[in-house]
C-alpha atoms as a PDB file:
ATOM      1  CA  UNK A   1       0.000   0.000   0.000  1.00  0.00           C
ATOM      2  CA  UNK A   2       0.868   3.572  -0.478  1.00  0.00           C
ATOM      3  CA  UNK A   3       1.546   5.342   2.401  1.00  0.00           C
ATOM      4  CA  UNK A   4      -0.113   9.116   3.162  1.00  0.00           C
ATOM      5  CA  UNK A   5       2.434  11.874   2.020  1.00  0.00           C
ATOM      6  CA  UNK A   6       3.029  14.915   4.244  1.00  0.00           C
ATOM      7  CA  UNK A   7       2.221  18.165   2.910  1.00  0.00           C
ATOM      8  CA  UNK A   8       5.778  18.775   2.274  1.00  0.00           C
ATOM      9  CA  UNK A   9       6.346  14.613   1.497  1.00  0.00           C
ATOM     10  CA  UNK A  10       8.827  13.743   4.362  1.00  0.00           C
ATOM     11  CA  UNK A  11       6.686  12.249   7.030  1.00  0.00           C
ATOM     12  CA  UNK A  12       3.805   9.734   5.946  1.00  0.00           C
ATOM     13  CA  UNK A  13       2.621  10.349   9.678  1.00  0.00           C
ATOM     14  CA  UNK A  14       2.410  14.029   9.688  1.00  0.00           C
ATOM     15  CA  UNK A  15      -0.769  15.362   9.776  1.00  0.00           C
ATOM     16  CA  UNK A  16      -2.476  18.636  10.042  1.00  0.00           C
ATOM     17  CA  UNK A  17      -4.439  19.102  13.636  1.00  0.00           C
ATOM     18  CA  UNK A  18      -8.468  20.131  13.133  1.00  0.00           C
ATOM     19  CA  UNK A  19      -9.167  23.781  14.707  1.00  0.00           C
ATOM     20  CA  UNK A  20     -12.474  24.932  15.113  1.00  0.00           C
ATOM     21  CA  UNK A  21     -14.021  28.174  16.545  1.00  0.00           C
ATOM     22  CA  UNK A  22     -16.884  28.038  19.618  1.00  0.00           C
ATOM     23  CA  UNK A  23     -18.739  31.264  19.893  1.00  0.00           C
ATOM     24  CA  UNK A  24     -19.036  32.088  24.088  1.00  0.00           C
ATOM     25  CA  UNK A  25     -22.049  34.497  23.807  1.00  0.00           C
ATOM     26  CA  UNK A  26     -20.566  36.468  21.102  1.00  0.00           C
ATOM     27  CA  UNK A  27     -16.467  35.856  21.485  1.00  0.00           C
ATOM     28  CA  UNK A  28     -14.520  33.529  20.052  1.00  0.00           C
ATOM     29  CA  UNK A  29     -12.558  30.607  21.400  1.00  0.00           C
ATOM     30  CA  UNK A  30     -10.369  28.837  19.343  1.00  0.00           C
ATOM     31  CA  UNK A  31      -9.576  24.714  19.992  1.00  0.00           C
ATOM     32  CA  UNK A  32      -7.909  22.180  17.920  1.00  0.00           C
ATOM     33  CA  UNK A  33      -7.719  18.412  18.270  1.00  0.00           C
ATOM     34  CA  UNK A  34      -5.181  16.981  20.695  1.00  0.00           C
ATOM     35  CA  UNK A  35      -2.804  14.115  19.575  1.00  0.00           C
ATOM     36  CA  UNK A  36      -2.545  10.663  20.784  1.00  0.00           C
ATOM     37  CA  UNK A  37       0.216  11.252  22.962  1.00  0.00           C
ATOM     38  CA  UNK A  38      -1.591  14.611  24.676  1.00  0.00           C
ATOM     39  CA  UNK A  39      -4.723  13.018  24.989  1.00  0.00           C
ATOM     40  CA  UNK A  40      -3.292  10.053  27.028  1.00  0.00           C
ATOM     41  CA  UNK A  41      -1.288  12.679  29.174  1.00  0.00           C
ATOM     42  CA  UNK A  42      -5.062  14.172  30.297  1.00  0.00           C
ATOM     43  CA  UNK A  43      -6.047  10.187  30.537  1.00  0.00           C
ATOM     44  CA  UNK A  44      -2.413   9.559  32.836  1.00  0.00           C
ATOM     45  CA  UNK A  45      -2.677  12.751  34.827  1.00  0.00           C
ATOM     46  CA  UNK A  46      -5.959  12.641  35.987  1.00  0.00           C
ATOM     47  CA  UNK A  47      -5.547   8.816  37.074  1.00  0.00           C
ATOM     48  CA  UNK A  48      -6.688   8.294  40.693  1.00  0.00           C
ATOM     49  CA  UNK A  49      -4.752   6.316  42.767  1.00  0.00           C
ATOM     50  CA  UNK A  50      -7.360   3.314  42.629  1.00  0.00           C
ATOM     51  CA  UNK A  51      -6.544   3.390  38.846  1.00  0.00           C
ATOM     52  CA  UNK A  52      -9.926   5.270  37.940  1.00  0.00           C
ATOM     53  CA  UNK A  53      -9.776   7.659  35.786  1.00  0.00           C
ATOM     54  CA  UNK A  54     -11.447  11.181  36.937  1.00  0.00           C
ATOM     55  CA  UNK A  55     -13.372  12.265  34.114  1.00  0.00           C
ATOM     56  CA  UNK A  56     -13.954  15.746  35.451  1.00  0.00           C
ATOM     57  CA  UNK A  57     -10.114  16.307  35.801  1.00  0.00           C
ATOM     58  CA  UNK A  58      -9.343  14.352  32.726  1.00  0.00           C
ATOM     59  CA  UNK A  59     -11.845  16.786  30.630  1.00  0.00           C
ATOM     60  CA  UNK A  60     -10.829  20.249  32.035  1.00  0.00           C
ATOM     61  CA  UNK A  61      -7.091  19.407  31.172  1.00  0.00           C
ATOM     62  CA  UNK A  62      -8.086  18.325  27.277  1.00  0.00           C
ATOM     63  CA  UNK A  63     -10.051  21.536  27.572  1.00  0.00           C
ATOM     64  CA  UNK A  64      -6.935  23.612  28.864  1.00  0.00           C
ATOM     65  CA  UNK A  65      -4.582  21.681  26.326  1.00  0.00           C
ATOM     66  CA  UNK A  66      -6.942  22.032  23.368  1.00  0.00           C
ATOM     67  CA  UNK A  67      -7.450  25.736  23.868  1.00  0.00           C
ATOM     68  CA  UNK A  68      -5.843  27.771  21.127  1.00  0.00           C
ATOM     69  CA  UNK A  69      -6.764  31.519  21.261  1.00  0.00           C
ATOM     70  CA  UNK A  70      -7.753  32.489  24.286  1.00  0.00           C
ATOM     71  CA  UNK A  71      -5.021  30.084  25.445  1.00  0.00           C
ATOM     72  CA  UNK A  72      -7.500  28.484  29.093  1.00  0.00           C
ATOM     73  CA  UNK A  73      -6.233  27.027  32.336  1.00  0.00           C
ATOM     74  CA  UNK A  74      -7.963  24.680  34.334  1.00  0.00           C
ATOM     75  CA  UNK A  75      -7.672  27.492  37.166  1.00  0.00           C
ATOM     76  CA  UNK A  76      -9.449  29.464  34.356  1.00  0.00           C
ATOM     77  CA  UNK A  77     -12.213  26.676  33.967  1.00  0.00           C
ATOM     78  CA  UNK A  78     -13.377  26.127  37.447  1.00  0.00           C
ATOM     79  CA  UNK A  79     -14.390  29.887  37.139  1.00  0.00           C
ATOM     80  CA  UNK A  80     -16.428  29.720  34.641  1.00  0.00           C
ATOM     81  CA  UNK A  81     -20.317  29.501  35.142  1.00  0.00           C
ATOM     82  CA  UNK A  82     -21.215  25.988  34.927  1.00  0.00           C
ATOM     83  CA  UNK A  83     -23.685  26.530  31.591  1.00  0.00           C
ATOM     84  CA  UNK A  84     -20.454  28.063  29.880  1.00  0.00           C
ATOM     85  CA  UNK A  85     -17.768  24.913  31.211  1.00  0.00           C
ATOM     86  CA  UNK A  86     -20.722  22.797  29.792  1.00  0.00           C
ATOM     87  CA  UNK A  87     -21.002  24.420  26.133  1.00  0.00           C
ATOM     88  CA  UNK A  88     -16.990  24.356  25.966  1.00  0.00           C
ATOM     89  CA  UNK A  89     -16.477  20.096  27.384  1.00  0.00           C
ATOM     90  CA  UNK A  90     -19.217  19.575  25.117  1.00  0.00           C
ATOM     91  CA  UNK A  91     -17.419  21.216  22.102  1.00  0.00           C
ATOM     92  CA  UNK A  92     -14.002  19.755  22.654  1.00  0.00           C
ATOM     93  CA  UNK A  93     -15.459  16.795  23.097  1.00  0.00           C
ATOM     94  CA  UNK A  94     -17.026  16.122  20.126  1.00  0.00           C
ATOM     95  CA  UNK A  95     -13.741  17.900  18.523  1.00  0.00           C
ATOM     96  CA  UNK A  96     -11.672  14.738  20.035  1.00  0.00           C
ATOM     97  CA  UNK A  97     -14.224  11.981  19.014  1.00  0.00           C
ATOM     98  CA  UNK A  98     -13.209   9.713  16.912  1.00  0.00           C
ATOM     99  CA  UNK A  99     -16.736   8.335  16.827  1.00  0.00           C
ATOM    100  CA  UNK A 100     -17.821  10.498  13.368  1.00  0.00           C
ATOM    101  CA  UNK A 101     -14.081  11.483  12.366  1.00  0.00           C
ATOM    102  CA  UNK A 102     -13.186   7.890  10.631  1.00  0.00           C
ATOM    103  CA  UNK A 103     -16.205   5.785  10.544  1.00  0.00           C
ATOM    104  CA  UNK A 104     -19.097   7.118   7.933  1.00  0.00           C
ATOM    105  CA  UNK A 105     -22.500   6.690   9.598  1.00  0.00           C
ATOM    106  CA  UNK A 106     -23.847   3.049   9.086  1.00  0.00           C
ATOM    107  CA  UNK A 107     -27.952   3.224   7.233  1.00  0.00           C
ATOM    108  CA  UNK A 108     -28.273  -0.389   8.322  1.00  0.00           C
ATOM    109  CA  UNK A 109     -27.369   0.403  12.321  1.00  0.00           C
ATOM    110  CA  UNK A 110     -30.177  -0.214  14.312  1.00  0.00           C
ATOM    111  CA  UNK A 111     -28.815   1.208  17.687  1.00  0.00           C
ATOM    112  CA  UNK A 112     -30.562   4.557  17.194  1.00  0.00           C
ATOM    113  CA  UNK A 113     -33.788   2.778  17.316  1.00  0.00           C
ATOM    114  CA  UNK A 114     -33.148   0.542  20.370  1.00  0.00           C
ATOM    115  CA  UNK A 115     -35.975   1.645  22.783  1.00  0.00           C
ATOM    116  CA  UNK A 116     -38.520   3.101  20.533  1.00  0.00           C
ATOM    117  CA  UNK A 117     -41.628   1.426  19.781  1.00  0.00           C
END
């Protein structure tokens, strides 16, 4: 198989990072996609000492580390009202997912219309 060229043909692995913009009741704030290695950082650093993970932790530091422009600390976060934290874990979120980024929707999958009858 061929492998994926870089944009400037050196790396087969290089790749360019997604940004997208959030509007905050009328100002912008700028994220982009974390990489493998930063996401399991936010999945190592907010490990509990029972192994858990702490999903509140781990999601306010992808939040910090995906933050672009304004550049947002998790001292910044806990700040925040709750409705605004909400509409920013939400966005980054779904920015990180990797649910809709590589596999095309399936017509035949019936696990949207478990529970309706």
């Amino acid at each position: 198989p061929t492998p994926i060229a870089s944009p400037n043909g050196t790396n087969p692995f290089e790749f360019v990072f997604t940004e997208k913009t959030l509007d905050v009741e009328g100002r912008p704030f700028v994220f982009r996609e974390l990489s493998v290695k930063e996401n399991d950082a936010c999945i190592d650093a907010s490990r509990q000492p029972d192994g858990e993970i702490n999903g509140r932790t781990n999601m306010r530091l992808m939040i910090a580390k995906s933050s672009v422009n304004p550049k947002i600390g998790v001292d910044d976060l806990v700040s925040l009202p709750n409705r605004i934290y909400y509409k920013i874990a939400e966005f980054v979120s779904t920015l990180n997912s990797i649910d809709d980024a590589i596999l095309p929707a399936d017509p035949d999958d019936k696990d949207d219309d478990e529970g309706k009858s």
